[in-house]
Protein backbone atom coordinates (compact mmCIF):
# COMPACT_ATOMS: atom_id res chain seq x y z
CA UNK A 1 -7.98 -295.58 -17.04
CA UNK A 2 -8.10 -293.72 -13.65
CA UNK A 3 -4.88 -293.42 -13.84
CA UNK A 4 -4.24 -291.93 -16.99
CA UNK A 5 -6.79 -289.68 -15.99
CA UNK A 6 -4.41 -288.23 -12.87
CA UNK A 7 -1.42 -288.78 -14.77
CA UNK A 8 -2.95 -285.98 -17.20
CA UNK A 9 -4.40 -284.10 -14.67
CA UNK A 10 -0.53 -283.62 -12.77
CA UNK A 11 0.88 -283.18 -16.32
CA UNK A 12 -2.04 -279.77 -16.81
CA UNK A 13 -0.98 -279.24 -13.36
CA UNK A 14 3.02 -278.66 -13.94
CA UNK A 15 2.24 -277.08 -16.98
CA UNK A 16 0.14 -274.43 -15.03
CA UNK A 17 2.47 -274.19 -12.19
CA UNK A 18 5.51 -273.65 -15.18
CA UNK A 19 3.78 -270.84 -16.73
CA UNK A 20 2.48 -269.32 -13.79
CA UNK A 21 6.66 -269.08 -12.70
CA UNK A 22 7.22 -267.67 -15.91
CA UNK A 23 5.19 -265.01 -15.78
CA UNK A 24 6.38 -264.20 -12.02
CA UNK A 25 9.97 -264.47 -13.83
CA UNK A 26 8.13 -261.70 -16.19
CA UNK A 27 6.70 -259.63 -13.63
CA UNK A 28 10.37 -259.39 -11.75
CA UNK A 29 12.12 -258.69 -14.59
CA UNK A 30 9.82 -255.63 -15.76
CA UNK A 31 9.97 -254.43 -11.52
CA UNK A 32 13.62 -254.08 -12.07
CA UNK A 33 14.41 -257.46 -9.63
CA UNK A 34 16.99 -258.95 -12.24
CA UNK A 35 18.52 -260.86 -9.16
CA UNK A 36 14.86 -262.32 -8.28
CA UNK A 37 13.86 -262.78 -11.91
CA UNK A 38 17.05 -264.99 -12.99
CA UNK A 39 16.35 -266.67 -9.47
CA UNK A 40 12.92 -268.08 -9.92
CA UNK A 41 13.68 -269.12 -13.74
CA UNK A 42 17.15 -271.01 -12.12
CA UNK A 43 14.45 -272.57 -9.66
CA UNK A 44 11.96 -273.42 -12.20
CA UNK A 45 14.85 -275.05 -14.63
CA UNK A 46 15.35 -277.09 -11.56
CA UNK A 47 12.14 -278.08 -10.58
CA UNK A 48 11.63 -279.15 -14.29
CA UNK A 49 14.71 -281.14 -14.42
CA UNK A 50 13.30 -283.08 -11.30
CA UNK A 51 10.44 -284.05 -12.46
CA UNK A 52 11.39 -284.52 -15.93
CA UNK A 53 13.92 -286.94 -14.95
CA UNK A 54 14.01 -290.71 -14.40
CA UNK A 55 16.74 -290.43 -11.89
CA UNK A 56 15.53 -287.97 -9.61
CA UNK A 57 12.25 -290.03 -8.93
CA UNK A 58 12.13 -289.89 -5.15
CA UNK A 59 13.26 -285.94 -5.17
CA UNK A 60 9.94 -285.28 -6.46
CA UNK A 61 8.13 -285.37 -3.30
CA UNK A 62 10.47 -283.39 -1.85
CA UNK A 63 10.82 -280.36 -4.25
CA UNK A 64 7.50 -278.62 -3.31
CA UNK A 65 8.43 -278.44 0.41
CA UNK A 66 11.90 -276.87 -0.13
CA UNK A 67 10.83 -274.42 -2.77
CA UNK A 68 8.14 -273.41 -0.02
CA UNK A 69 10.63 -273.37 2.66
CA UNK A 70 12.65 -271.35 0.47
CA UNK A 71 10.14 -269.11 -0.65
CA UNK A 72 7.94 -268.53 2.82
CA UNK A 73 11.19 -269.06 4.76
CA UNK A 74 14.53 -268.24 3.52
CA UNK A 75 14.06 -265.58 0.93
CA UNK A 76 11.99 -263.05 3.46
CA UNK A 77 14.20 -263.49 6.24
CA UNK A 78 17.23 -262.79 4.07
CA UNK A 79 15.65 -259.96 2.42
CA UNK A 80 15.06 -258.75 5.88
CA UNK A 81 18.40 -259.39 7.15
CA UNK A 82 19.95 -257.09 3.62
CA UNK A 83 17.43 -254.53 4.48
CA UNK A 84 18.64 -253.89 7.92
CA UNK A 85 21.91 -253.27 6.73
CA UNK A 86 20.68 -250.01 4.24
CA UNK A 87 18.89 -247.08 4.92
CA UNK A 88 15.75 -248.31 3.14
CA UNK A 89 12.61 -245.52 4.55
CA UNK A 90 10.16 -243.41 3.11
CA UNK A 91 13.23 -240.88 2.61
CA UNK A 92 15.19 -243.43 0.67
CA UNK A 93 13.16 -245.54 -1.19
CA UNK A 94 14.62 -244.90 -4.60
CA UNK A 95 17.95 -246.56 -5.85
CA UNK A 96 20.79 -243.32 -6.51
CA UNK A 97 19.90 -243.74 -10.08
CA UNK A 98 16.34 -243.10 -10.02
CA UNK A 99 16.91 -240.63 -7.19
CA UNK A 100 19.23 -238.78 -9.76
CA UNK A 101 16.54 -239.15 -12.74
CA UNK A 102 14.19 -237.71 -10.25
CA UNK A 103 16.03 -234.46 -9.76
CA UNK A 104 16.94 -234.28 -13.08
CA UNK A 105 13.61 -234.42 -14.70
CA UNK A 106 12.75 -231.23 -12.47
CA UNK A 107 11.73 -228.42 -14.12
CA UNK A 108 10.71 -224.57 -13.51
CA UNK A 109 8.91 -222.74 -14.62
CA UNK A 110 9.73 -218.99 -15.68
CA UNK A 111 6.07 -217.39 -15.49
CA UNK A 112 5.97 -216.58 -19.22
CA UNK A 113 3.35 -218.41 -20.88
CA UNK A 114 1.04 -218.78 -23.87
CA UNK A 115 -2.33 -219.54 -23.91
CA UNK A 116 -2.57 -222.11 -26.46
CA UNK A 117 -5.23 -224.18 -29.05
CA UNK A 118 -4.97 -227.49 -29.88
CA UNK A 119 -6.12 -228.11 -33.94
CA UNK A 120 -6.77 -231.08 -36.50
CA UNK A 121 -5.21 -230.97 -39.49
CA UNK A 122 -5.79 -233.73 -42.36
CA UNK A 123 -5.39 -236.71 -40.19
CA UNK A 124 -2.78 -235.14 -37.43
CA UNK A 125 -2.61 -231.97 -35.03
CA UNK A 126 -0.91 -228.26 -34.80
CA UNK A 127 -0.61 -226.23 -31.52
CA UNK A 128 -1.09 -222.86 -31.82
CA UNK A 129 0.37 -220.45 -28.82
CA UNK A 130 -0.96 -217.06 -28.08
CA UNK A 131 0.82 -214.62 -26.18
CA UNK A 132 -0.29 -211.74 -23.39
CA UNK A 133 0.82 -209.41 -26.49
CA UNK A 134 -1.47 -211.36 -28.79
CA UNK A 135 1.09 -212.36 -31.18
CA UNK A 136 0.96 -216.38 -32.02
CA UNK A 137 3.13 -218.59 -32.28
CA UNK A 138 2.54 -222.48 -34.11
CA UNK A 139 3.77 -225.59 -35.08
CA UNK A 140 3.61 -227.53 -38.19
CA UNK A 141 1.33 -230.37 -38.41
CA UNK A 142 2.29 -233.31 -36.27
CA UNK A 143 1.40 -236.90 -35.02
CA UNK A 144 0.34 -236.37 -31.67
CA UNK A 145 1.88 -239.18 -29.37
CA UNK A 146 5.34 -239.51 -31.74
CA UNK A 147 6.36 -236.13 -32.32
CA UNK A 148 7.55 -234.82 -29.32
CA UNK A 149 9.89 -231.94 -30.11
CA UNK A 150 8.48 -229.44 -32.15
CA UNK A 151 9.84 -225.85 -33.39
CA UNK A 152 7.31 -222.95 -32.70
CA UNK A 153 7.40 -220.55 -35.51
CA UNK A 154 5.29 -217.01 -35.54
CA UNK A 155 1.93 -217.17 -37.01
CA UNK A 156 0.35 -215.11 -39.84
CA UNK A 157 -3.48 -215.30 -40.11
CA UNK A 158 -5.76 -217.37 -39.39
CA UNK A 159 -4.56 -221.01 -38.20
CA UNK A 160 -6.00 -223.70 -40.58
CA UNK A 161 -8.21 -226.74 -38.58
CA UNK A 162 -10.58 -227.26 -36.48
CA UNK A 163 -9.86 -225.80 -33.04
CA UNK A 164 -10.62 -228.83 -30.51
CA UNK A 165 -12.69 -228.69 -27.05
CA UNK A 166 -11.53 -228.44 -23.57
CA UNK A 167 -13.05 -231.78 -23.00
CA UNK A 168 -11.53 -233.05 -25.87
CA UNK A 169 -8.17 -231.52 -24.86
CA UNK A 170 -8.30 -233.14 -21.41
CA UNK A 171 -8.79 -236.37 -22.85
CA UNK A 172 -5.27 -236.04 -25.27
CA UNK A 173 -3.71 -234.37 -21.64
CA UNK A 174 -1.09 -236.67 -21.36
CA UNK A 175 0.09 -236.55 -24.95
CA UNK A 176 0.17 -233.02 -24.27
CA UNK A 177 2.39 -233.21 -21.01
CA UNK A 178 5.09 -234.93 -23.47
CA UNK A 179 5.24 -232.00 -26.30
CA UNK A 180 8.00 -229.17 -26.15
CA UNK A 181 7.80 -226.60 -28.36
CA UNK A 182 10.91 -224.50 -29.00
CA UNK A 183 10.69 -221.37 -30.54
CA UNK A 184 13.48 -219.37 -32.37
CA UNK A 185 15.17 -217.73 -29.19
CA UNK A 186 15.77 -221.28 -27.68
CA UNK A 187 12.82 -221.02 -25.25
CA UNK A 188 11.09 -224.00 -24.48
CA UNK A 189 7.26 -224.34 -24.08
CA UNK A 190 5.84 -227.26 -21.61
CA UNK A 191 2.16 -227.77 -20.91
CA UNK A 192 1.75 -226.14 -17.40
CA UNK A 193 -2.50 -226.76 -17.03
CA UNK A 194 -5.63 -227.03 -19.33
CA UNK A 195 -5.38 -223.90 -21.05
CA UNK A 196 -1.35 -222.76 -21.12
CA UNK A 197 2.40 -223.64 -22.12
CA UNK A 198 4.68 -222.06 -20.06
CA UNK A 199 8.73 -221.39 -20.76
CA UNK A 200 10.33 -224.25 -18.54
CA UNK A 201 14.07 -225.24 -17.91
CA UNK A 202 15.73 -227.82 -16.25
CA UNK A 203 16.16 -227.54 -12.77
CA UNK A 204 19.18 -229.55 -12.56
CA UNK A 205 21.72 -230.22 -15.36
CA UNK A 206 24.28 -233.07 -15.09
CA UNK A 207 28.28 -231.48 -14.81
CA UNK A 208 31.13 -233.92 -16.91
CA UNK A 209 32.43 -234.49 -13.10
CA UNK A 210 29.31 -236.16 -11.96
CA UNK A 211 27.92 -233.34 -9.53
CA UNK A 212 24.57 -231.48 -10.37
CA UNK A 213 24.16 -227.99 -10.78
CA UNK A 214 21.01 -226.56 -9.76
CA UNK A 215 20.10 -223.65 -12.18
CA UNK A 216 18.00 -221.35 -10.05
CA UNK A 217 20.79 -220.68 -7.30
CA UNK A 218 24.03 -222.42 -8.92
CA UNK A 219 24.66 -224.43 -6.14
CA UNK A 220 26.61 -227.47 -6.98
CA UNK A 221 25.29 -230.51 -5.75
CA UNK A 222 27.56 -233.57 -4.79
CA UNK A 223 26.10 -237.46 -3.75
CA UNK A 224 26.70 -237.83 -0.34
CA UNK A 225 26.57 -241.82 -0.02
CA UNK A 226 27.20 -242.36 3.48
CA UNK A 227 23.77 -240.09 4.24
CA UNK A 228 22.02 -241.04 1.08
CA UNK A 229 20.83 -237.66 -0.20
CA UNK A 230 22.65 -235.23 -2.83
CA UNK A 231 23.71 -232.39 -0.89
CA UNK A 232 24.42 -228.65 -1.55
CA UNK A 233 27.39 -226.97 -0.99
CA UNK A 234 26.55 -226.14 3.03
CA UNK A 235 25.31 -229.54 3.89
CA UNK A 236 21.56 -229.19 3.36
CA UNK A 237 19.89 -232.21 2.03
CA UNK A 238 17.94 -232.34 -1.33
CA UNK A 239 14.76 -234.86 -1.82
CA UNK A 240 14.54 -237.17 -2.89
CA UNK A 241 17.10 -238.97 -0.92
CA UNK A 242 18.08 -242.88 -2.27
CA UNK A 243 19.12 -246.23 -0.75
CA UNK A 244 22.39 -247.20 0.17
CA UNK A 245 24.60 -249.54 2.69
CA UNK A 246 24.69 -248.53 5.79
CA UNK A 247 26.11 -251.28 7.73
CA UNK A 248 25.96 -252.14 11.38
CA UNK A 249 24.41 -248.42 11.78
CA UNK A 250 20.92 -249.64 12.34
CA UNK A 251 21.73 -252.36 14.87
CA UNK A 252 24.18 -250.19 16.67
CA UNK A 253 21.73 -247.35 16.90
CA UNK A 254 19.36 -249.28 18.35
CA UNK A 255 21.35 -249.44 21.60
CA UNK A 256 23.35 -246.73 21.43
CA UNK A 257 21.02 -244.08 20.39
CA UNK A 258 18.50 -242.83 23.11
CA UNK A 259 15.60 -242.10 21.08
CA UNK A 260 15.62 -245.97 19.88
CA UNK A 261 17.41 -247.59 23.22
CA UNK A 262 14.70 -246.51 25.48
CA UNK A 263 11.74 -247.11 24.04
CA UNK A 264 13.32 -250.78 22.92
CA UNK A 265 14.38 -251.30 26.30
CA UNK A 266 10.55 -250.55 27.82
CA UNK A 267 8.90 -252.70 25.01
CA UNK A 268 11.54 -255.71 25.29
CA UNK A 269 11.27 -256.04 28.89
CA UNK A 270 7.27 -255.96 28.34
CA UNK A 271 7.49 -258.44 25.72
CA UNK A 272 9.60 -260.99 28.19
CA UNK A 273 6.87 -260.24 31.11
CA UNK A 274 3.86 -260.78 29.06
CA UNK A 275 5.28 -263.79 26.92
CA UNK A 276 6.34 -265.49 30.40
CA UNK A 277 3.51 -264.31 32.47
CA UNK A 278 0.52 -265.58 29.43
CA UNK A 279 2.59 -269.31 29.51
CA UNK A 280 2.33 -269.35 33.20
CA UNK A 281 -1.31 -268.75 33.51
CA UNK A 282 -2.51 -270.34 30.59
CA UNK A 283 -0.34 -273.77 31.69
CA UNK A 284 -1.98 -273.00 34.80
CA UNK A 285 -5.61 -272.96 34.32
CA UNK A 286 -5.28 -275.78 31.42
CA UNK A 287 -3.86 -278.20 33.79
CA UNK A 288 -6.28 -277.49 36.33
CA UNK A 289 -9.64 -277.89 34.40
CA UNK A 290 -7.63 -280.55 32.13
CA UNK A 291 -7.67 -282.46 35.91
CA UNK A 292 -11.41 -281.79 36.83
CA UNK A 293 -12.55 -282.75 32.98
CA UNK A 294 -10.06 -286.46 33.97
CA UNK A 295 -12.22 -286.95 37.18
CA UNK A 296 -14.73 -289.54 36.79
CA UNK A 297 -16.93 -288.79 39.24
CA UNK A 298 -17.56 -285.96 37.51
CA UNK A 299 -20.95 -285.48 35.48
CA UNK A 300 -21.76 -284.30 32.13
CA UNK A 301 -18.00 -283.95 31.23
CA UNK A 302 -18.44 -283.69 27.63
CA UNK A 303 -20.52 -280.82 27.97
CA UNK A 304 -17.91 -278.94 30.31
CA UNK A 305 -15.30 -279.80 27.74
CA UNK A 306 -17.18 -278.58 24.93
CA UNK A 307 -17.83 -275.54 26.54
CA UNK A 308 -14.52 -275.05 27.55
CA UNK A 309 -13.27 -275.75 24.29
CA UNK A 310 -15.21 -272.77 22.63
CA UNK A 311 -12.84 -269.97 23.07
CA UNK A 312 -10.02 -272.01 21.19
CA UNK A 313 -12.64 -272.74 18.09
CA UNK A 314 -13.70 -268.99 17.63
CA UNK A 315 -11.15 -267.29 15.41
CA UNK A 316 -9.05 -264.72 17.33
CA UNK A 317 -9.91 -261.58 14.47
CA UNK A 318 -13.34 -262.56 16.31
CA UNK A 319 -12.83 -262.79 19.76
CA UNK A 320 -10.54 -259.90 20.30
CA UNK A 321 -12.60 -257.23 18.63
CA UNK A 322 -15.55 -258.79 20.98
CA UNK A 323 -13.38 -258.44 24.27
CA UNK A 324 -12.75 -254.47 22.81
CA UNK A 325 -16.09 -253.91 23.34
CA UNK A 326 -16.53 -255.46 26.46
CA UNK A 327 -13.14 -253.85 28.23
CA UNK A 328 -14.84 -250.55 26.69
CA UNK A 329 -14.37 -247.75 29.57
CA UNK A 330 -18.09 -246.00 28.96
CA UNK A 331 -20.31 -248.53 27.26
CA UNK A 332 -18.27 -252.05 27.66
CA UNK A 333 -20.36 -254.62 29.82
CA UNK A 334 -17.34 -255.41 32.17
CA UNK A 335 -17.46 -251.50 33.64
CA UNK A 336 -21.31 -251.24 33.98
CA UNK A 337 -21.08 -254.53 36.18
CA UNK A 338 -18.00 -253.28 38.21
CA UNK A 339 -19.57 -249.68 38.82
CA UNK A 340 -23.04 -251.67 39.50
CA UNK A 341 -21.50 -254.28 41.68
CA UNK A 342 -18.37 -252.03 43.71
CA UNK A 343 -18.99 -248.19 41.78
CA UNK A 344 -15.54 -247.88 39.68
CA UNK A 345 -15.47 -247.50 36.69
CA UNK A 346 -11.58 -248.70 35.12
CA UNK A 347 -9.68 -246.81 32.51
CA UNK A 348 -8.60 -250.24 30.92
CA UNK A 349 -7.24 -248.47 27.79
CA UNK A 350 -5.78 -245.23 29.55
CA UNK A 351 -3.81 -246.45 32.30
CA UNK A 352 -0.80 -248.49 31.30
CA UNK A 353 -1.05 -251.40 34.53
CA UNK A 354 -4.45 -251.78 33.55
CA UNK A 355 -3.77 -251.60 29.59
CA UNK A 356 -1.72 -254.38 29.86
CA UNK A 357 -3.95 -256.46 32.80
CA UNK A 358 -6.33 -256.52 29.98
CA UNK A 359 -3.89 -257.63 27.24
CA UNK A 360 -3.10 -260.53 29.93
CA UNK A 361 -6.49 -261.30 31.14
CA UNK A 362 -7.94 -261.20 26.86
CA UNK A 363 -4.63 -263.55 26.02
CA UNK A 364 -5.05 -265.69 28.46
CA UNK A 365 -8.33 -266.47 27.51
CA UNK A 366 -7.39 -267.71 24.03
CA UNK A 367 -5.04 -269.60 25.34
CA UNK A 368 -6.15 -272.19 27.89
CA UNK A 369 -7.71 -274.47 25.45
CA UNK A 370 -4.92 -275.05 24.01
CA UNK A 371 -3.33 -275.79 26.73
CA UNK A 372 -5.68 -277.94 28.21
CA UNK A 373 -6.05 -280.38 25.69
CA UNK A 374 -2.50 -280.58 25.35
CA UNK A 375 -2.46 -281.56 28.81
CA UNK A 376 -5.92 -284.02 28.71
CA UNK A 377 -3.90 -286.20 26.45
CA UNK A 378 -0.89 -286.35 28.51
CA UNK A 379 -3.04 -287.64 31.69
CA UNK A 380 -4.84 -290.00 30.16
CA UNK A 381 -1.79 -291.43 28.84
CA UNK A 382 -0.71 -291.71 32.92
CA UNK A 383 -1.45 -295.73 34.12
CA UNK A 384 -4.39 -295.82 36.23
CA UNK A 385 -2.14 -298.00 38.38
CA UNK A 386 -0.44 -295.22 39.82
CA UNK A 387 -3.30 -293.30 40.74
CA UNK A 388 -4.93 -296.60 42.33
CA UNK A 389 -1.62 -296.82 44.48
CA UNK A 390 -1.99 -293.74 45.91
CA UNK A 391 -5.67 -294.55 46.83
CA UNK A 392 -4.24 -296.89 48.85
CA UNK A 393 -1.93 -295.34 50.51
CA UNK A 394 -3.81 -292.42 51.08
CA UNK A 395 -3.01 -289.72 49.16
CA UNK A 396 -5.69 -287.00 48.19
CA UNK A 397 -6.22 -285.06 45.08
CA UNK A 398 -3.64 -282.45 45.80
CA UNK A 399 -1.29 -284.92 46.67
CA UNK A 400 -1.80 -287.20 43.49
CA UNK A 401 -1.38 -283.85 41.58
CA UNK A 402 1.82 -282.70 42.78
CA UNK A 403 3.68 -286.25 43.33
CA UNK A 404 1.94 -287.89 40.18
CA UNK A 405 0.22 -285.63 37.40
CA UNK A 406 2.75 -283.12 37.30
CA UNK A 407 5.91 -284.36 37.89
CA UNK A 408 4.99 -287.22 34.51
CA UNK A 409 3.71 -284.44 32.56
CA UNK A 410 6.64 -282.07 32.97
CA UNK A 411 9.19 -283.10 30.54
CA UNK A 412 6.63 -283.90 27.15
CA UNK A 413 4.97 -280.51 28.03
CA UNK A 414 8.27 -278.39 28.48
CA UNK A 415 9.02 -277.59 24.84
CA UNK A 416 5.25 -276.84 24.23
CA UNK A 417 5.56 -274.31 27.09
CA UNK A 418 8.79 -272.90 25.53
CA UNK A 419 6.35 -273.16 22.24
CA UNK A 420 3.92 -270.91 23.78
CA UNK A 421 6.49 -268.22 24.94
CA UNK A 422 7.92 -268.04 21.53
CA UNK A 423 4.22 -267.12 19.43
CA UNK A 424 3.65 -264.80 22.75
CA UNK A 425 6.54 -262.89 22.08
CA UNK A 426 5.47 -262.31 18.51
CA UNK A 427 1.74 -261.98 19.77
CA UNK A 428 1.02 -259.12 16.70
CA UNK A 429 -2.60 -259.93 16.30
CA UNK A 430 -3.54 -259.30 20.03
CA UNK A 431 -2.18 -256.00 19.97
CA UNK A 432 -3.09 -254.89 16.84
CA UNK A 433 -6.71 -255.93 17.23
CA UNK A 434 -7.12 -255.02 20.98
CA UNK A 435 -5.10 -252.23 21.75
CA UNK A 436 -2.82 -250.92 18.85
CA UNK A 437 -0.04 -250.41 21.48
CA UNK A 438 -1.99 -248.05 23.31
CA UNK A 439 -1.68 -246.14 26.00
CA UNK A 440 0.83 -244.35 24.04
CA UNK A 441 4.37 -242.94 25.81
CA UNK A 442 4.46 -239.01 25.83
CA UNK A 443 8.08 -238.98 26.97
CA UNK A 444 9.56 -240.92 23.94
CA UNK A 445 10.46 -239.26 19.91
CA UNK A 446 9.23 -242.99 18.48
CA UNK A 447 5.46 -244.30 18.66
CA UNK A 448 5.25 -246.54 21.48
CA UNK A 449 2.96 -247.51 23.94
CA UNK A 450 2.77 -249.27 27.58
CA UNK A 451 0.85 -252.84 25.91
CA UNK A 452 3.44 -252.95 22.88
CA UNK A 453 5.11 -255.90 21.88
CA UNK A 454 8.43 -256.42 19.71
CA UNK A 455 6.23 -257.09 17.10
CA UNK A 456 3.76 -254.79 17.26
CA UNK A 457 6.79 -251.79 17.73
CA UNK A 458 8.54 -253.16 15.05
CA UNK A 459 5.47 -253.10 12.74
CA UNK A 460 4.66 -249.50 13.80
CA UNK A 461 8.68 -248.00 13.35
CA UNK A 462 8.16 -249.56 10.07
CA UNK A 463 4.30 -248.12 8.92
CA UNK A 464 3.22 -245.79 11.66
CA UNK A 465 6.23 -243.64 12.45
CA UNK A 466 6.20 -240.35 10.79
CA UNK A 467 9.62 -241.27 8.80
CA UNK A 468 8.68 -245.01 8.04
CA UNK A 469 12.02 -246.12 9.28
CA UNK A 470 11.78 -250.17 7.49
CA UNK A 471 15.60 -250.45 7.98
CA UNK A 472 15.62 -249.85 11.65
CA UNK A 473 12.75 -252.56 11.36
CA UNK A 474 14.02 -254.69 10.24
CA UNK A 475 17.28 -254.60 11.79
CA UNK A 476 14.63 -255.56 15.51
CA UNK A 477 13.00 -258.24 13.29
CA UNK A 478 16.56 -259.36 12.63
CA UNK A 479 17.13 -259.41 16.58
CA UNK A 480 13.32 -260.83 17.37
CA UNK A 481 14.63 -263.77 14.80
CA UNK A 482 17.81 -264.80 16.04
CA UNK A 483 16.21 -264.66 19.94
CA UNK A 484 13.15 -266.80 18.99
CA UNK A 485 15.25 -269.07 16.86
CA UNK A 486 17.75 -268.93 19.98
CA UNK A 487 14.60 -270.32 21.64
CA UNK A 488 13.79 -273.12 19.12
CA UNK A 489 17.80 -274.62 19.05
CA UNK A 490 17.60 -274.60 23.06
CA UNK A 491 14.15 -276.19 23.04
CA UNK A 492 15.39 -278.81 20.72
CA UNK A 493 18.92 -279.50 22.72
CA UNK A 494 17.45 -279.77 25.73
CA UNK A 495 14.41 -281.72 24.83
CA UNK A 496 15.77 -284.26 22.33
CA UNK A 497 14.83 -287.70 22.75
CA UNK A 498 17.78 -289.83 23.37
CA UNK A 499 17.53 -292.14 20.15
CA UNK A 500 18.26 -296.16 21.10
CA UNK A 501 22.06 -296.98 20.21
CA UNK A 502 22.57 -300.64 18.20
């Protein structure tokens, strides 16, 4: 009975998770993601086939962790990759033909205009227009939301209906913002605000050749692909601008243009220092209180190791916030002990060396418990033999350390180090929540600062700078990829465990 009971249960489950992809299938399609949409429903066909069929048993267990891989994984890194091949910022996020539909759905407006009224008429509406002369101008009776075009023809007397409110009027606005009138001269009449149409034209008309024409000056405009804008005769751009494929132009750019080189040259060489330097220490002061907690002479060790385990058990969105305040140059506890115990008073978030002995000294601190328990484990995994050897022989602590602990510990706690250096160098969160990159360079045309990361650079090129630059982004978080992933296929060649031949 129980399991029938789960065997329904997974069945409601599937049949959840199936309709739940269609609709994601839905949403992409209506977004305009055709590629994504006939993706996910290839992927859901799939899926069902799996674990519809008899003969695919043992793939069902599998299926969930490759779709996740492939969803988590795979699919943003590749859309990051195609990304850093376009142009793709906040002056080209449209594709060239909404850019085009854009600048063709311009209008101007000639400053002639009619005050107008907005009637009901036996179950529909009329509009009529009143000029600066006084003479009126109205349409015949229409359905307000389907008619759209609508000729304007003078008026003689008094307009039948019942003239409707302005609050009424603002609540049929956009209706109203859809209605042309055209009178008998060929003007057209737009809604321009509350209380007036006003003669519009296109700004832009379409040529047979594919070029614009832009009304007001007659400048023809032609679709310059390799900038991404449609341009005017002399060069000058015209907004908005639209997405195309750039090529290698972001990655070159990056070293090869100074405004990018520099400022990626100062953060990268940061990033190595501090991702090194925050393995070091941390491996450091685990192993050393990972040592004292293994001494048995030592009292009350489960307190100590509870105590020291703390800082790993408080969430990070916690602790960092907490060490802001402390690090604080006027009010932060840290200061009023240094200027009470030695009178200075340091500019922790002002001056870069100290900026980024804070980032170092707050890091560092989150990180020893980790590092300590990792190594714990490994000494208590060491015979007691060895240690009773060199007793007898008589070796001290220091020596058992360095000719014992270590040297046995070294190789399983290698790739963990190389571990550690790899989330350091994408340490976002610290930076973010601590610093924000700060202190800022004055000498550089991108948003940087002396306690940046890759990371935290990338993330503000992409949502900080002033032109929202997510190709150049994402061409670095292309680079930060293949280097950390450099990291992971050296870490597993070097480390592999030499499997027992037959």
């Amino acid at each position: 009975m129980k399991r029938s009971y789960m065997h329904v249960a997974l069945a409601l489950l599937g049949l959840v998770a199936l309709l739940a992809g269609l609709a994601l299938v839905g949403v992409f399609y209506v977004a305009r993601q055709p590629a994504l949409a006939l993706t996910t429903l290839v992927l859901l066909g799939l899926a069902t086939w799996v674990y519809l069929s008899p003969r695919f048993y043992a793939w069902r267990y599998v299926v969930p962790g490759i779709l996740a891989a492939l969803v988590f994984i795979v699919l943003p890194m590749v859309y990051t990759l195609v990304i850093g091949f376009t142009n793709y910022s906040s002056a080209h996020l449209l594709s060239f033909e909404r850019a085009t539909d854009v600048l063709l759905g311009r209008s101007d407006a000639s400053g002639e205009g009619y005050a107008f009224k907005l009637y009901t008429v036996g179950g529909g509406h009329r509009i009529v227009f009143t000029a600066d002369d006084d003479s009126q101008l109205a349409t015949e009776k229409f359905s307000l939301g389907k008619d759209k075009k609508l000729p304007a023809a003078p008026l003689s007397g008094e307009p039948e209906g019942t003239a409707l409110k302005i609050k009424e009027v603002i609540a049929l606005q956009p209706a109203l913002k859809e209605v042309v009138a055209t009178t008998a001269d060929g003007k057209e009449l737009r809604m321009s605000s509350l209380r007036r149409f006003s003669v519009m034209r296109p700004a832009f008309t379409r040529n047979a050749d594919g070029t614009l024409t832009e009304l007001a000056s007659g400048d023809k405009l032609t679709a310059d692909v390799a900038r991404g804008y449609w341009v005017r005769p002399n060069g000058e751009p015209v907004q908005p601008g639209f997405r195309v494929y750039v090529g290698l132009q972001n990655y070159i750019a990056i070293f090869t243009d100074h405004r990018f080189f520099e400022p990626f040259a100062r953060v990268f060489g940061w990033t190595i220092s501090f991702a090194a330097l925050n393995t070091i220490l941390t491996f450091a002061i685990g192993i050393l209180l990972a040592t004292a907690m293994n001494w048995d002479a030592l009292r009350f060790r489960n307190v100590y190791r509870m105590m020291l385990f703390l800082p790993y058990a408080v969430p990070a969105f916690i602790s960092i916030p907490v060490f802001r305040g402390l690090f604080n140059e006027n009010l932060g506890e840290i200061n009023m002990v240094l200027d009470l115990l030695f009178g200075i008073r340091p500019s922790w978030f002002s001056d870069a060396t100290l900026a980024r002995s804070m980032v170092l000294i707050v890091n560092t601190w989150l990180g020893y418990p980790y590092m300590m328990i990792l190594c714990m484990g490994l000494i208590k995994a060491i015979p007691g033999e060895l240690y009773e050897a060199s007793a007898l022989a008589g070796a001290g602590p220091v020596m058992n350390f360095t000719r014992i602990t270590l040297p046995l510990i070294a190789r399983p706690i290698a790739p963990l180090l190389i571990a550690s250096f790899a989330f350091n160098f994408n340490n976002l969160t610290l930076i973010a929540l601590l610093t924000g990159g700060a202190p800022d360079y004055l000498d550089t045309q991108v948003p940087v600062g002396a306690t940046d990361l890759l990371a935290s650079y990338t993330y503000r090129i992409a949502f900080q700078d002033s032109g929202q630059n997510y190709a150049l982004a994402c061409a670095i978080a292309s680079l930060v990829f293949l280097l950390v992933a450099t990291l992971a296929v050296v870490n597993l060649r070097l480390f592999k465990v030499n499997q027992p031949q037959a």
